[in-house]
Structures are given as C-alpha cells and as structure tokens.
C-alpha atoms as a PDB file:
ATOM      1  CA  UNK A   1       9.979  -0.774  18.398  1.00  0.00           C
ATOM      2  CA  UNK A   2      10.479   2.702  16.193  1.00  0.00           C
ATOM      3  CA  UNK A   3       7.043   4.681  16.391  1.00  0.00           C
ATOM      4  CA  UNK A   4       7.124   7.978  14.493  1.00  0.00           C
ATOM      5  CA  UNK A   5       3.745  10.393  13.893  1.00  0.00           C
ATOM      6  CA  UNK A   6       3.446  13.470  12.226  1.00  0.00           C
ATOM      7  CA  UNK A   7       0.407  15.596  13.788  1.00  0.00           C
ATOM      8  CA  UNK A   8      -0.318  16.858  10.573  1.00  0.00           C
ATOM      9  CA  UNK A   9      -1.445  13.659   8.730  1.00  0.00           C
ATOM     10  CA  UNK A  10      -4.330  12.110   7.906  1.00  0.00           C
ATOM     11  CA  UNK A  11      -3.600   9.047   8.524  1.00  0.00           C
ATOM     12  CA  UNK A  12      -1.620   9.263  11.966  1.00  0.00           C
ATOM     13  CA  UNK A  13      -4.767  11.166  13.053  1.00  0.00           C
ATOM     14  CA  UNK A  14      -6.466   7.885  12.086  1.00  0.00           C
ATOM     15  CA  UNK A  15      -4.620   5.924  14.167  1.00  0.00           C
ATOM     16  CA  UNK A  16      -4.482   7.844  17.308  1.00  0.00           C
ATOM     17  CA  UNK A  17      -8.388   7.913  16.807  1.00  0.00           C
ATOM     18  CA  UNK A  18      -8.646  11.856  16.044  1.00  0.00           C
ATOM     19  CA  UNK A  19     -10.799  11.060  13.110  1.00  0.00           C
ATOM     20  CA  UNK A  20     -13.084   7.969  13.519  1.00  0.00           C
ATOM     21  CA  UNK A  21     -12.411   5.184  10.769  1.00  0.00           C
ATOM     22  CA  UNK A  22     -13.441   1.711   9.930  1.00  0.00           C
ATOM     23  CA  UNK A  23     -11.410  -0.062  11.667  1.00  0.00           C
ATOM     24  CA  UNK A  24     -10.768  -3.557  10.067  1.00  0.00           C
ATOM     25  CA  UNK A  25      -7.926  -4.561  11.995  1.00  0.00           C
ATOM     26  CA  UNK A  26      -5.137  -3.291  14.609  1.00  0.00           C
ATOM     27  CA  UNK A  27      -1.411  -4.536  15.663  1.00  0.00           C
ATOM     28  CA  UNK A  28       1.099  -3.126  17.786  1.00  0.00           C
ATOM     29  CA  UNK A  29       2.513  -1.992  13.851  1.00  0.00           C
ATOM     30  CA  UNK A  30      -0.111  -1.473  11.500  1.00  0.00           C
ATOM     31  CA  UNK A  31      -3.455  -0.428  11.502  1.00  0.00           C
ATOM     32  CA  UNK A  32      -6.140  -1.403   8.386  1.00  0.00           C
ATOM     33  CA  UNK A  33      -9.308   0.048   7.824  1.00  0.00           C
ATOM     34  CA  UNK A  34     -12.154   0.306   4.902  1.00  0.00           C
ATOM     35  CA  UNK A  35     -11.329   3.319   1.998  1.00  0.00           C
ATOM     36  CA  UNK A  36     -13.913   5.965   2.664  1.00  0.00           C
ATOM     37  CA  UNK A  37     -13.350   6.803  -1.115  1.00  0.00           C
ATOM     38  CA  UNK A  38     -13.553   2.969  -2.154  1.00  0.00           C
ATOM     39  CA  UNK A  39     -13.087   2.168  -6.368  1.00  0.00           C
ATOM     40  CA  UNK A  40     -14.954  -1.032  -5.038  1.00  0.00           C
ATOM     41  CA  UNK A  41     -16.686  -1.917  -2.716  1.00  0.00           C
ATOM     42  CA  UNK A  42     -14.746  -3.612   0.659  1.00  0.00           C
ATOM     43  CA  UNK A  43     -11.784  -1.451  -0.567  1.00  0.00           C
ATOM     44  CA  UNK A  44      -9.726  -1.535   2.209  1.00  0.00           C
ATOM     45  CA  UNK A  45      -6.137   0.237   3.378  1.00  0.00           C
ATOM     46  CA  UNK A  46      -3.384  -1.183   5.568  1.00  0.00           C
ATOM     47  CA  UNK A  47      -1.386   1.388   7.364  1.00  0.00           C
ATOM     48  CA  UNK A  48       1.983   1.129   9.418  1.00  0.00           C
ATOM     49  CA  UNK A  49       1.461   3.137  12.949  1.00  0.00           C
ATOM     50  CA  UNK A  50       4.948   4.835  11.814  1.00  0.00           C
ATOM     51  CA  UNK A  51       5.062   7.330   9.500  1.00  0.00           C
ATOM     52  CA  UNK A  52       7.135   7.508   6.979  1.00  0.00           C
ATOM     53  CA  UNK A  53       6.089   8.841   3.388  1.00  0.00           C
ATOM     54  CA  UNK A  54       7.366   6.314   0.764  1.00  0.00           C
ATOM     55  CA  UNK A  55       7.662   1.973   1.578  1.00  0.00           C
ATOM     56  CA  UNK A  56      11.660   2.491   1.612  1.00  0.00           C
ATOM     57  CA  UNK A  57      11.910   4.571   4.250  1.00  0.00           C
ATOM     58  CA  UNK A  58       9.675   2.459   7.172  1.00  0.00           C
ATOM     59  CA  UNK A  59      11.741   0.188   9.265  1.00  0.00           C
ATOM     60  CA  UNK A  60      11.435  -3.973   7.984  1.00  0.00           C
ATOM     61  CA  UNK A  61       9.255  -4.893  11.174  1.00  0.00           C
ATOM     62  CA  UNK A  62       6.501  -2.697   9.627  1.00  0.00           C
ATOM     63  CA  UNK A  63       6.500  -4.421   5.969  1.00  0.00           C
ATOM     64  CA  UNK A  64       6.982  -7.658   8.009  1.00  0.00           C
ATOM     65  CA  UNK A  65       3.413  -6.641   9.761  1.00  0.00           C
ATOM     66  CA  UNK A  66       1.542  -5.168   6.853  1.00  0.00           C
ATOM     67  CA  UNK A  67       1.275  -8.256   4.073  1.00  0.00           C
ATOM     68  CA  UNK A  68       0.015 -11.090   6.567  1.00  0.00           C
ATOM     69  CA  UNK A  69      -2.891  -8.262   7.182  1.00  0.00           C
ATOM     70  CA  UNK A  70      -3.438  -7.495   3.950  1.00  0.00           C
ATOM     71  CA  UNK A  71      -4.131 -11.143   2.934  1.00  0.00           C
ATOM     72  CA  UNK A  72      -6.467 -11.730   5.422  1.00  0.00           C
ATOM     73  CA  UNK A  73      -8.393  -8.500   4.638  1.00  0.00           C
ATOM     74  CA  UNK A  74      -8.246 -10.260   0.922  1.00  0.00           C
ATOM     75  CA  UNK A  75      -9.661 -13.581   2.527  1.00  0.00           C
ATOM     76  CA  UNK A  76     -12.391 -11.957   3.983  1.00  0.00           C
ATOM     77  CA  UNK A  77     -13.218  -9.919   1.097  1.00  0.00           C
ATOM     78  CA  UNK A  78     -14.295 -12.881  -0.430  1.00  0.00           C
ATOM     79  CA  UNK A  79     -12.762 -11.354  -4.340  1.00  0.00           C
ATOM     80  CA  UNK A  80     -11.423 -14.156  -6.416  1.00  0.00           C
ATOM     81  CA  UNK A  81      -9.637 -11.313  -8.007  1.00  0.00           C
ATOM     82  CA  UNK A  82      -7.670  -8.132  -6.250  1.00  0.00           C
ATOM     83  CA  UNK A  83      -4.932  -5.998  -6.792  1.00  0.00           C
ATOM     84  CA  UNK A  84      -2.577  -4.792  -3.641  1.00  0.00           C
ATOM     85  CA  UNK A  85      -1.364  -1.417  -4.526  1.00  0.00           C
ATOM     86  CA  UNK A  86       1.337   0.406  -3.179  1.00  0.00           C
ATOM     87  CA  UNK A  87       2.381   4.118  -4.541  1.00  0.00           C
ATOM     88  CA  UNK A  88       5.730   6.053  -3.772  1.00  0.00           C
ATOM     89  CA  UNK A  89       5.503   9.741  -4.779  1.00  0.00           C
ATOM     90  CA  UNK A  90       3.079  11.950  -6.129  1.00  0.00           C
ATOM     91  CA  UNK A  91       4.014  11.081  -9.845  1.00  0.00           C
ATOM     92  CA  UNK A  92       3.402   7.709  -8.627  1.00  0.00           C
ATOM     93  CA  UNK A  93      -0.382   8.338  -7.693  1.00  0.00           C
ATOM     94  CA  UNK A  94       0.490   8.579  -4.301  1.00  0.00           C
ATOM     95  CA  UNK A  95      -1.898  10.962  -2.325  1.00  0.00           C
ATOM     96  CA  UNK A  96      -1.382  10.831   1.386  1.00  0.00           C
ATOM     97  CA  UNK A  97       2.206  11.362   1.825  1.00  0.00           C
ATOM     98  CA  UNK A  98       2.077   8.024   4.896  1.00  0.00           C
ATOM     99  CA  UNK A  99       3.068   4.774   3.122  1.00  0.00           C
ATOM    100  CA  UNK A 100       0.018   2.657   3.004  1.00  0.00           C
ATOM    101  CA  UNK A 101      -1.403  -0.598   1.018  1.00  0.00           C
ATOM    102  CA  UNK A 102      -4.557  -0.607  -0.661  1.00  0.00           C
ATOM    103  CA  UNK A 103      -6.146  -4.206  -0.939  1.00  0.00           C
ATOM    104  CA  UNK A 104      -8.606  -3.775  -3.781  1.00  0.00           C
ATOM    105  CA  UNK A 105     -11.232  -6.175  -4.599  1.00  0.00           C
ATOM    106  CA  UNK A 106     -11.343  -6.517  -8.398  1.00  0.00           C
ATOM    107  CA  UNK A 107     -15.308  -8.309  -8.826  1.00  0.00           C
ATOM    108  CA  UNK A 108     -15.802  -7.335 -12.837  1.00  0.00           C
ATOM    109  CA  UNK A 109     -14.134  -5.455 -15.350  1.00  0.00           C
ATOM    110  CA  UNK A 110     -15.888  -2.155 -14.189  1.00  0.00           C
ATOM    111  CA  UNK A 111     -15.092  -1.833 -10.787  1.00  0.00           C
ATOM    112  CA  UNK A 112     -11.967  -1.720  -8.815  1.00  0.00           C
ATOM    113  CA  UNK A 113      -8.330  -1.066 -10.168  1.00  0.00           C
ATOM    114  CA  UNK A 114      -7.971   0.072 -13.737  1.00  0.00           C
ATOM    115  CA  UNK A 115      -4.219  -0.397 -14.913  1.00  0.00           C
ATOM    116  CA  UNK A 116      -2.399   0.853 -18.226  1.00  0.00           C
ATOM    117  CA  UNK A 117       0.287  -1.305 -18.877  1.00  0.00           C
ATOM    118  CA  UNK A 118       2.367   0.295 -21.529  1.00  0.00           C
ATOM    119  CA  UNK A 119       5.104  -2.193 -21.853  1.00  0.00           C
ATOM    120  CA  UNK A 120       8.418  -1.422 -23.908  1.00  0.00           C
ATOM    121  CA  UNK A 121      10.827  -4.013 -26.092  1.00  0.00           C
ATOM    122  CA  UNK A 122      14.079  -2.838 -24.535  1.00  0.00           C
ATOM    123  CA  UNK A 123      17.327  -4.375 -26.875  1.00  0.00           C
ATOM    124  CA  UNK A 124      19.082  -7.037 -24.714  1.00  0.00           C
ATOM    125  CA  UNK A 125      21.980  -5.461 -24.470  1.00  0.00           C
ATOM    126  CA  UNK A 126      20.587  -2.484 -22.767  1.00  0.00           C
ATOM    127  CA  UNK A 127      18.477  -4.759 -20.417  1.00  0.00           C
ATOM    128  CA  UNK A 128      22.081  -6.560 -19.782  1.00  0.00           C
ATOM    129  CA  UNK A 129      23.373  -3.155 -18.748  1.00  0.00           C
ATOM    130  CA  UNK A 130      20.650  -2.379 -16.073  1.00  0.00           C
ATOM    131  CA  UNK A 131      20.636  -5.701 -14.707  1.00  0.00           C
ATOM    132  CA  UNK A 132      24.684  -5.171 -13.888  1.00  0.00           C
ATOM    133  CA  UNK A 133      23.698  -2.031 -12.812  1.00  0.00           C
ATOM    134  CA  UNK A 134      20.978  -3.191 -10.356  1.00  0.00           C
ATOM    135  CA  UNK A 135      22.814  -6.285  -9.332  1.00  0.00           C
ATOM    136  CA  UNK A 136      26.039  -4.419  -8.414  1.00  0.00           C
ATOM    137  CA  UNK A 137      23.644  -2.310  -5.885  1.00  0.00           C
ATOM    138  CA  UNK A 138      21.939  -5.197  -4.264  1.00  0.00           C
END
C-alpha cells in the first residue's frame, strides 16, 4: 500500500492527529470526519491518508476505499437528500489542494449545496466529434 503526506497540509496534519478533528470514521486508506465550516449541518469530508491534490492522481485502492465510507456517513446522516462533491483545481472550487469528498446533507432548499447548472444545446455533430474524441482515449 502507497502512503504519501505532505507536512505542509491541512489535511495530512489531520490525519496524523496534529490538529484534532471529528473523527467520523478511519481505514487503513481514508480517513472521514465532520466539516468544521459545514453549509449544513452533519456536513461531513472523506479523505484518502495519501496525498495527492486532484482524484486522478491517487492510486484506485484509495477511490475503492472512499465511496463505501461516504455512503455510510450518508446513512447515518439520516438526509433523504445529499449531494457528494468532489472538486479538482482551484477554478473548480477546490480549496485544500488534498483530494477529498464532501458528503453534504441537502434537508431544504436553504441549506446545504447550492448548484448553477448552466446547461448548453451543443449541435450533434459537434457532440459526435467529442464523443470520438473521448472514446478514442478511453
């Protein structure tokens, strides 16, 4: 098992316990704990214990680890509605440069994740051209 750290990050200092957290739940992989800075409340984060700063750069044993954790931190949440949220880059919204998984409890319209959705008609053809594109990289 790959384990990588960087001492200068937040959330490797988490998991080696240099700053105390809310520990939800721990693996040999991953790590999850409540958002300090929650947009709901029970706002929780799932963490691999390898650091890596966007989702395509950790190894597959740590994705592997990370979704079965995040459900059951959704179970327990008790939401009938959530969002998972995962951000790669700082022009995606992402903050702490450690991939990580938010699992969001979504109880009304006020609280928790607020998306924009700004959806484009893109011409067949053109959508024809990306799919070849994508598909001939897969």
């Amino acid at each position: 098992m790959a384990t990588k750290s960087l001492a200068s990050c937040i959330f490797c200092k988490i998991i080696k316990g240099e700053i105390p957290s809310f520990k939800l739940v721990e693996t040999d992989l991953s790590y999850a704990f409540l958002d300090v800075g929650p947009i709901a409340m029970g706002h929780s984060m799932v963490i691999p214990k390898y650091h890596a700063a966007k989702m395509h750069e950790l190894p597959d044993e740590y994705l592997v680890d990370i979704l079965p954790i995040a459900k059951k931190i959704a179970l327990a949440q008790g939401a009938e509605n959530y969002n998972i949220l995962q951000n790669n880059g700082a022009l995606a919204h992402q903050v702490v440069q450690h991939a990580h998984f938010h699992v969001i409890p979504k109880p009304n319209e006020q609280e928790g994740l607020i998306v924009g959705w700004p959806a484009k008609e893109i011409p067949k053809d053109e959508l024809q051209k990306v799919y070849e594109e994508l598909k001939g990289k897969l």
